[in-house]
C-alpha atoms as a PDB file:
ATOM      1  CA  UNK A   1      32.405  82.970 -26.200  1.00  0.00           C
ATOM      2  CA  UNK A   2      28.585  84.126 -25.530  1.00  0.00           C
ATOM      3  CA  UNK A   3      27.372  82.892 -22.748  1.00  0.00           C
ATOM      4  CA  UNK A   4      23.892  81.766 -24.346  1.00  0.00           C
ATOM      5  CA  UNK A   5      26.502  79.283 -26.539  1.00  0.00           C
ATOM      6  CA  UNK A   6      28.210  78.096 -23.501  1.00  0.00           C
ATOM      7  CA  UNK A   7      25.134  77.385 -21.562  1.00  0.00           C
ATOM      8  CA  UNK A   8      23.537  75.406 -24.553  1.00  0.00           C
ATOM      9  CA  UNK A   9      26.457  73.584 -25.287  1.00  0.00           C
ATOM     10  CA  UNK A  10      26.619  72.849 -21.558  1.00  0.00           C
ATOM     11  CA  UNK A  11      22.944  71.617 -21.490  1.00  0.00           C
ATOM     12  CA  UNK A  12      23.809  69.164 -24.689  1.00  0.00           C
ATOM     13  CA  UNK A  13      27.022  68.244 -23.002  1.00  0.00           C
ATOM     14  CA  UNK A  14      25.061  67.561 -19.548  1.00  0.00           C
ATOM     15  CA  UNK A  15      22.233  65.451 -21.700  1.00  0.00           C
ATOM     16  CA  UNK A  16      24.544  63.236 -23.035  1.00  0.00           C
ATOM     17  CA  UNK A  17      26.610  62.294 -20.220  1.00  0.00           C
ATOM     18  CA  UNK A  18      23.152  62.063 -18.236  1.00  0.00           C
ATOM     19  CA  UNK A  19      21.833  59.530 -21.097  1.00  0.00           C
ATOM     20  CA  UNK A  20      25.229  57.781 -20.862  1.00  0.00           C
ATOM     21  CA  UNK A  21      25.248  56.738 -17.303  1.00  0.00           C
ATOM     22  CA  UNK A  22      21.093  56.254 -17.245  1.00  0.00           C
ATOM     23  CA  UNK A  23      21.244  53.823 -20.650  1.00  0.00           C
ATOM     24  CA  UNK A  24      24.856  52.196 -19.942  1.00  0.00           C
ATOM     25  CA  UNK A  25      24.822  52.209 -23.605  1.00  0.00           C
ATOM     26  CA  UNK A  26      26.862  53.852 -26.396  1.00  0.00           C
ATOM     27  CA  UNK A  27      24.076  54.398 -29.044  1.00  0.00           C
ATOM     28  CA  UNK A  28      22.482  57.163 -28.208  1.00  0.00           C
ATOM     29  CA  UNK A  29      20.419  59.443 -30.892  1.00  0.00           C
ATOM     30  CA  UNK A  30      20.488  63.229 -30.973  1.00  0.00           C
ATOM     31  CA  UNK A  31      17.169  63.352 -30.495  1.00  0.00           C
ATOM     32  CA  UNK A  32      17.470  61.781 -27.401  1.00  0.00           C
ATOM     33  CA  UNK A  33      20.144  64.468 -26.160  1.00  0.00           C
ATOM     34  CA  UNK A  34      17.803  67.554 -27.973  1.00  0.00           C
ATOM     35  CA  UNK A  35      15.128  66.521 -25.800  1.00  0.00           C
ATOM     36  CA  UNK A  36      16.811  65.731 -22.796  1.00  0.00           C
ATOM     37  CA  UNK A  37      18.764  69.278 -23.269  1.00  0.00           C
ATOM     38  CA  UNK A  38      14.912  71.120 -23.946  1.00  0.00           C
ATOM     39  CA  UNK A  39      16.641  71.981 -27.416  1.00  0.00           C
ATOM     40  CA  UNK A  40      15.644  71.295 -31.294  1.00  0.00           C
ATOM     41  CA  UNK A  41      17.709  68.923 -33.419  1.00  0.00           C
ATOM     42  CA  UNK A  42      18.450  72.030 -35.425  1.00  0.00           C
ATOM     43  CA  UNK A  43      20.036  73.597 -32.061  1.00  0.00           C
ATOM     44  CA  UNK A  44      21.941  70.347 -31.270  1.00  0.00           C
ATOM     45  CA  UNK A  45      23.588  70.931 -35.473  1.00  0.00           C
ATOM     46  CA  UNK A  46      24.293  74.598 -34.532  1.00  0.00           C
ATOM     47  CA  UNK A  47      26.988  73.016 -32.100  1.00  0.00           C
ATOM     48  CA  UNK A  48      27.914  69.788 -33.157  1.00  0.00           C
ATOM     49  CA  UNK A  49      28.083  67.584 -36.020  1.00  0.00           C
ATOM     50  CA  UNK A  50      27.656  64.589 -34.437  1.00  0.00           C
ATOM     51  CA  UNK A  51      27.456  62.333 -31.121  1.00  0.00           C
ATOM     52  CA  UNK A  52      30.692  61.850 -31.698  1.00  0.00           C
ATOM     53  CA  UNK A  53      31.624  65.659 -31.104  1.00  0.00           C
ATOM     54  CA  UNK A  54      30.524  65.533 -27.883  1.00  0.00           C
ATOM     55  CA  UNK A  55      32.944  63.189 -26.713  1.00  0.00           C
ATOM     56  CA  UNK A  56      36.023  64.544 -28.732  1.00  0.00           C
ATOM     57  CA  UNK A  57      35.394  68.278 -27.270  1.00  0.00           C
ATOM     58  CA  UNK A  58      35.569  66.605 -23.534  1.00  0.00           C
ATOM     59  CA  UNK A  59      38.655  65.168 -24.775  1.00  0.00           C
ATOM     60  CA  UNK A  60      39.857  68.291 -25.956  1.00  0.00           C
ATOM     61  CA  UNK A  61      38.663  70.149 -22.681  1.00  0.00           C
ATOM     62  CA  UNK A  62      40.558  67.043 -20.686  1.00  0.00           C
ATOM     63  CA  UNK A  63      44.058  67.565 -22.245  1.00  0.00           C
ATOM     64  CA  UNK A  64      44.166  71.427 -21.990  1.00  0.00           C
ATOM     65  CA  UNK A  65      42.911  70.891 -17.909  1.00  0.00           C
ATOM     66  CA  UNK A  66      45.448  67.766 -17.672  1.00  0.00           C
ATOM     67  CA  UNK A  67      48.466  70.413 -19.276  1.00  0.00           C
ATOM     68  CA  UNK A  68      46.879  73.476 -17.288  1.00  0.00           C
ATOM     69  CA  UNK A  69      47.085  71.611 -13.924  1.00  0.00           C
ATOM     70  CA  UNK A  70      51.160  70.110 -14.889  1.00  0.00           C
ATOM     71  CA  UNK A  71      51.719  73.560 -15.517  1.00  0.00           C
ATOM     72  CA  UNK A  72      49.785  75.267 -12.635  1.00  0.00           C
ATOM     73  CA  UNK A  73      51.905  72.442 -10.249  1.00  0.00           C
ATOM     74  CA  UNK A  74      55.320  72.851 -11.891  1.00  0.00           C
ATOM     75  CA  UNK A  75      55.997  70.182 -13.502  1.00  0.00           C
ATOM     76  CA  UNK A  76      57.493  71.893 -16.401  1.00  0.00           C
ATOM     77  CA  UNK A  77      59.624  73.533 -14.473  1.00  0.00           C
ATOM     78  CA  UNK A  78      60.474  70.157 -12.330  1.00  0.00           C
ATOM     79  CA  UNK A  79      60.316  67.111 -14.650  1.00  0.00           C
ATOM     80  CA  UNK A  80      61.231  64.941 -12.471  1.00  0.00           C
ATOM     81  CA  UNK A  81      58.766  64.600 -10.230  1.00  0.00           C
ATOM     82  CA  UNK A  82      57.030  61.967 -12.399  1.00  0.00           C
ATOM     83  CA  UNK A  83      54.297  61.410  -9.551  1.00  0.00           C
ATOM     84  CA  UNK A  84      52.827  64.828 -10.779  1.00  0.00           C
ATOM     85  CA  UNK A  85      51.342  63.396 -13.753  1.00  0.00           C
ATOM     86  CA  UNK A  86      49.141  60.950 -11.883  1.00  0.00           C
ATOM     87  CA  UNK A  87      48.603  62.953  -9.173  1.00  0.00           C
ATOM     88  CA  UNK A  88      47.225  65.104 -11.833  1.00  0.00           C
ATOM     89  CA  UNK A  89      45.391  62.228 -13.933  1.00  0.00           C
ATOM     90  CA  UNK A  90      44.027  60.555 -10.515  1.00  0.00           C
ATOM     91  CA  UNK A  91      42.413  64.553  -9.860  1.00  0.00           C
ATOM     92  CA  UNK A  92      40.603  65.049 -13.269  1.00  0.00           C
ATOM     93  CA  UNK A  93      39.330  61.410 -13.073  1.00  0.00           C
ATOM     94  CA  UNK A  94      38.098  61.983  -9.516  1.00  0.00           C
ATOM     95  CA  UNK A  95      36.061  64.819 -10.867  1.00  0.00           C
ATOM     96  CA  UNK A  96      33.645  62.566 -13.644  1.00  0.00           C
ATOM     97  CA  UNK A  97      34.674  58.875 -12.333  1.00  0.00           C
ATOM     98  CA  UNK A  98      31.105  57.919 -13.372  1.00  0.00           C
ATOM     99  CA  UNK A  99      31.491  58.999 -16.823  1.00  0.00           C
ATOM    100  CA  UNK A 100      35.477  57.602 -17.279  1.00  0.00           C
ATOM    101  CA  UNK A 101      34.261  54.031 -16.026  1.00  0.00           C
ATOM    102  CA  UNK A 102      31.957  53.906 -18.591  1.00  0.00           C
ATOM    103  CA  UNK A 103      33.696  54.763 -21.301  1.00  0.00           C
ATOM    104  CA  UNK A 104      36.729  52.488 -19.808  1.00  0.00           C
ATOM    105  CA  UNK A 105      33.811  49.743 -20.509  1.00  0.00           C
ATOM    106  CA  UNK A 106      32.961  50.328 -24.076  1.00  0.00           C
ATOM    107  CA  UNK A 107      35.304  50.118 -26.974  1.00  0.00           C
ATOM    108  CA  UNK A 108      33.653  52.967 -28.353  1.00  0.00           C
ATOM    109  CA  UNK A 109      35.326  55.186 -26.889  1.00  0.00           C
ATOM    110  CA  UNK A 110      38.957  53.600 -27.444  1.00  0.00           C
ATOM    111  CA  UNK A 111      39.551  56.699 -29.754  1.00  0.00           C
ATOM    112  CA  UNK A 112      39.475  58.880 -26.553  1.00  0.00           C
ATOM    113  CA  UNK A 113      42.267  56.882 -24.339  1.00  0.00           C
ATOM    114  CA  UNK A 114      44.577  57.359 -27.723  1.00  0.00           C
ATOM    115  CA  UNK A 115      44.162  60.747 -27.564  1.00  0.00           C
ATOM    116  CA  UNK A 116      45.053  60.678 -23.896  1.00  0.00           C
ATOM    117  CA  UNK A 117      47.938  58.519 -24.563  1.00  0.00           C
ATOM    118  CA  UNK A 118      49.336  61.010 -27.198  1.00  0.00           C
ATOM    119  CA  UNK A 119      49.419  63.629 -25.542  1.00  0.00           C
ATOM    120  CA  UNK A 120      51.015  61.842 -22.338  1.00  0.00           C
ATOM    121  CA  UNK A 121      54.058  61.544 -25.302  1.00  0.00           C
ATOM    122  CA  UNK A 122      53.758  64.476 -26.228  1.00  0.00           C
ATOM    123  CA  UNK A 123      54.352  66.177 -22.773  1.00  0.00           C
ATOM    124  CA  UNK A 124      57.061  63.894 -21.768  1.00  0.00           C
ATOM    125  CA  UNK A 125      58.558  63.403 -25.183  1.00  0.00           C
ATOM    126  CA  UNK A 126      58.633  67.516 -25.062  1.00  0.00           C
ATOM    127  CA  UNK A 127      59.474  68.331 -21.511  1.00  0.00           C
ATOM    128  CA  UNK A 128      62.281  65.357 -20.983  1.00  0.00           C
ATOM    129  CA  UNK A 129      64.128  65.569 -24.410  1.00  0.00           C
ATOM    130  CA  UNK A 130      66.716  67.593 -24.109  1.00  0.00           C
ATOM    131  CA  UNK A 131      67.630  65.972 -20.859  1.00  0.00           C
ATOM    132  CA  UNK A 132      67.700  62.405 -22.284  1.00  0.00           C
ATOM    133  CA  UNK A 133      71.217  60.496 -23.243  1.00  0.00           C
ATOM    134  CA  UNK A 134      69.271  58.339 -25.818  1.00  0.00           C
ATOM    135  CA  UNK A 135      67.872  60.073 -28.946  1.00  0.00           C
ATOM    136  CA  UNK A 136      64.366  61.485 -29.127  1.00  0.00           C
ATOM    137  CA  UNK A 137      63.539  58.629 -31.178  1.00  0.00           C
ATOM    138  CA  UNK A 138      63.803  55.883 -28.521  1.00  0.00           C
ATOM    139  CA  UNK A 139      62.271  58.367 -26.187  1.00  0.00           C
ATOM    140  CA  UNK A 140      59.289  58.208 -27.987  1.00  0.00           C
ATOM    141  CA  UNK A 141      59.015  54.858 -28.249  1.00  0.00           C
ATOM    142  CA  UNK A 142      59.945  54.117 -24.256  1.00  0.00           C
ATOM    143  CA  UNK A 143      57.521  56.971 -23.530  1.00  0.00           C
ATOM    144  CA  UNK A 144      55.047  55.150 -25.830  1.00  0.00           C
ATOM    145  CA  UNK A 145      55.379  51.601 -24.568  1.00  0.00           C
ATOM    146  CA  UNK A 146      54.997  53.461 -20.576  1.00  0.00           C
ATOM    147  CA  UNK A 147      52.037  55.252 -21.553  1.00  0.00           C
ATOM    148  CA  UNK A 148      49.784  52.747 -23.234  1.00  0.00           C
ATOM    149  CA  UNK A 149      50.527  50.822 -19.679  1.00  0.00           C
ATOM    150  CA  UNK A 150      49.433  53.306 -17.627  1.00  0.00           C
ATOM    151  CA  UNK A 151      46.082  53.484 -19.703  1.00  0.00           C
ATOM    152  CA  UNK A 152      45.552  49.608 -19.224  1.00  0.00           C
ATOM    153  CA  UNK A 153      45.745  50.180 -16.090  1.00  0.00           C
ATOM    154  CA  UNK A 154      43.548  53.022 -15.514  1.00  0.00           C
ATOM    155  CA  UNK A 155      41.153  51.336 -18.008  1.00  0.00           C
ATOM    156  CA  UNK A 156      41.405  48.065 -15.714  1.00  0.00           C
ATOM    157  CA  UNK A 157      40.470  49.908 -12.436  1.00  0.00           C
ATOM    158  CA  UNK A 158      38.303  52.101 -13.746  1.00  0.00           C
ATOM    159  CA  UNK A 159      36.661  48.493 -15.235  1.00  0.00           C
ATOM    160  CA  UNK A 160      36.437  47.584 -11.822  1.00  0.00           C
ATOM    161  CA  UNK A 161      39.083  44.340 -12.551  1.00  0.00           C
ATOM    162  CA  UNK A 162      41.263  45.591  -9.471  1.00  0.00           C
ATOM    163  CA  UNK A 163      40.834  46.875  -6.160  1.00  0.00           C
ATOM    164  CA  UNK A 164      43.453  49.250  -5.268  1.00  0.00           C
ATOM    165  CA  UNK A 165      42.615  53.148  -4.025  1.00  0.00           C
ATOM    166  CA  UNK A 166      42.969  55.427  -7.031  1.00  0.00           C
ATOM    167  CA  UNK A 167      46.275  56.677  -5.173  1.00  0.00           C
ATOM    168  CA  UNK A 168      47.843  53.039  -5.060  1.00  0.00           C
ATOM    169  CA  UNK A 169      46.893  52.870  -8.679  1.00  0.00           C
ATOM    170  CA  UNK A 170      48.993  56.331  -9.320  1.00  0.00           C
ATOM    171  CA  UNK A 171      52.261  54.805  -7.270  1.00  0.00           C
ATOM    172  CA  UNK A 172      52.431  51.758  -8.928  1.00  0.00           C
ATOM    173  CA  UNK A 173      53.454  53.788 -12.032  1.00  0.00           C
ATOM    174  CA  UNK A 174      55.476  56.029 -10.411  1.00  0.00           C
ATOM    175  CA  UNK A 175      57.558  53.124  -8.525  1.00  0.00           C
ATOM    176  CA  UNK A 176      57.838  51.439 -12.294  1.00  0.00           C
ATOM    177  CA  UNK A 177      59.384  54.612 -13.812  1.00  0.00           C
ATOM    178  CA  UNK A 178      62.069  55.186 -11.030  1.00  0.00           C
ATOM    179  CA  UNK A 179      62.770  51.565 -10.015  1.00  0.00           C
ATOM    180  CA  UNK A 180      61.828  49.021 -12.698  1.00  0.00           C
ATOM    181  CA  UNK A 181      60.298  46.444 -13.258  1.00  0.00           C
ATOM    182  CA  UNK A 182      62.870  44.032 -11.494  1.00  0.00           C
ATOM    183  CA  UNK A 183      61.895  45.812  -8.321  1.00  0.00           C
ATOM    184  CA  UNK A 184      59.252  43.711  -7.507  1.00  0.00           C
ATOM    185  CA  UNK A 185      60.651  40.260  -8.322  1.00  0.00           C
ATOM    186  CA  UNK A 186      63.671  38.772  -5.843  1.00  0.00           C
ATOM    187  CA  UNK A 187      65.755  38.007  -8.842  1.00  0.00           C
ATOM    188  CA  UNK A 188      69.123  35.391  -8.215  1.00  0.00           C
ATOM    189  CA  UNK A 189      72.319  37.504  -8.763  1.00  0.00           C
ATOM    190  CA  UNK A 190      73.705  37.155 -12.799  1.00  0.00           C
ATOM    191  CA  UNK A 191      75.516  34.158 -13.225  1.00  0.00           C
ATOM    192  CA  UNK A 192      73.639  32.045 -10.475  1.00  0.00           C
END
C-alpha cells in the first residue's frame, strides 16, 4: 500500500480514537476527525465511508493480529493449550486498554465484540474439530455459549465492575474450560 495512504489513514485512525477518549462519547462527526487529522472531508471519503469504518477496519486489523499472534505462539500446532488464547487476548488489549474500555462502555460498539466472538468460533470450531467426539454442530454451539462468556467478562473488567489483574481475568477462563464449572462449588456427593 503507498505509504502517503497509510499515513493518512493512520492520522484519521489516530483522530478518532483521540476524539473518542477526549469526548467519552460515541457521536462524533467527520468533520471533527478531518480537522483533528489536518485533512478535508473529501480526504476523510477517499478512505472511508463512514465513522463507522473506522471502527470495523480496527476490528479487522484486531482479528488478523489476534490469529497472527495464535499462530506466531503455536497454538495451531498445540490446541490444547487453551491459556494461549487469553494470553493472546489479555496482550492486544494491553496495547489500546484506553480505547477497549470505552467501547466496553457504549453499546455502540456491541457490533465489534460479535465480531470478536465469531471469530473466537471460528478458530476453535476450526482448529479443535477434528479432535472432538461430539459433532461439529454441538461444538459450535459449546464454543458459542464459552465465548460470549468470556466477552462478558472482558466487557465487565474492562467496565471497571471487577477488580482482578488482567492475568486473573485470563485464568478464570482457562480454569472453566479444563475443570468446570463444579470446580468452584463444594458440591455433596450424588445421592446425598
Amino acid at each position: 500500500m503507498d505509504k502517503r495512504i497509510v499515513k493518512t489513514k493512520s492520522a484519521i485512525q489516530n483522530a478518532y480514537l483521540s476524539l473518542l477518549m477526549e469526548k467519552n462519547t460515541t457521536k462524533i462527526s467527520i468533520a471533527e476527525i478531518a480537522r483533528h487529522a489536518n485533512i478535508d472531508r473529501k480526504t476523510f471519503y477517499l478512505h472511508y465511508r463512514s465513522v463507522d469504518d473506522i471502527i470495523s477496519e480496527f476490528t479487522e486489523a484486531l482479528i488478523r493480529e489476534l490469529l497472527q499472534t495464535l499462530e506466531e505462539n503455536d497454538f495451531f500446532q498445540h490446541p490444547y493449550d487453551v491459556g494461549c488464547i487469553f494470553r493472546t487476548l489479555n496482550h492486544i488489549l494491553g496495547e489500546h486498554m484506553d480505547f477497549y474500555r470505552h467501547i466496553a462502555r457504549h453499546t455502540n460498539y456491541n457490533f465489534f465484540w460479535e465480531q470478536v466472538q465469531e471469530i473466537i468460533v471460528r478458530t476453535v470450531v476450526d482448529t479443535y474439530s477434528h479432535l472432538a467426539k461430539i459433532p461439529k454442530e454441538h461444538l459450535e454451539l459449546y464454543t458459542q455459549f464459552f465465548a460470549s462468556g468470556i466477552i462478558a467478562v472482558y466487557q465487565s473488567w474492562l467496565k471497571g465492575e471487577t477488580s482482578c489483574s488482567l492475568d486473573e481475568l485470563g485464568n478464570i477462563p482457562v480454569e472453566i474450560a479444563y475443570h468446570g464449572i463444579q470446580n468452584i462449588f463444594s458440591l455433596p456427593p450424588k445421592g446425598e
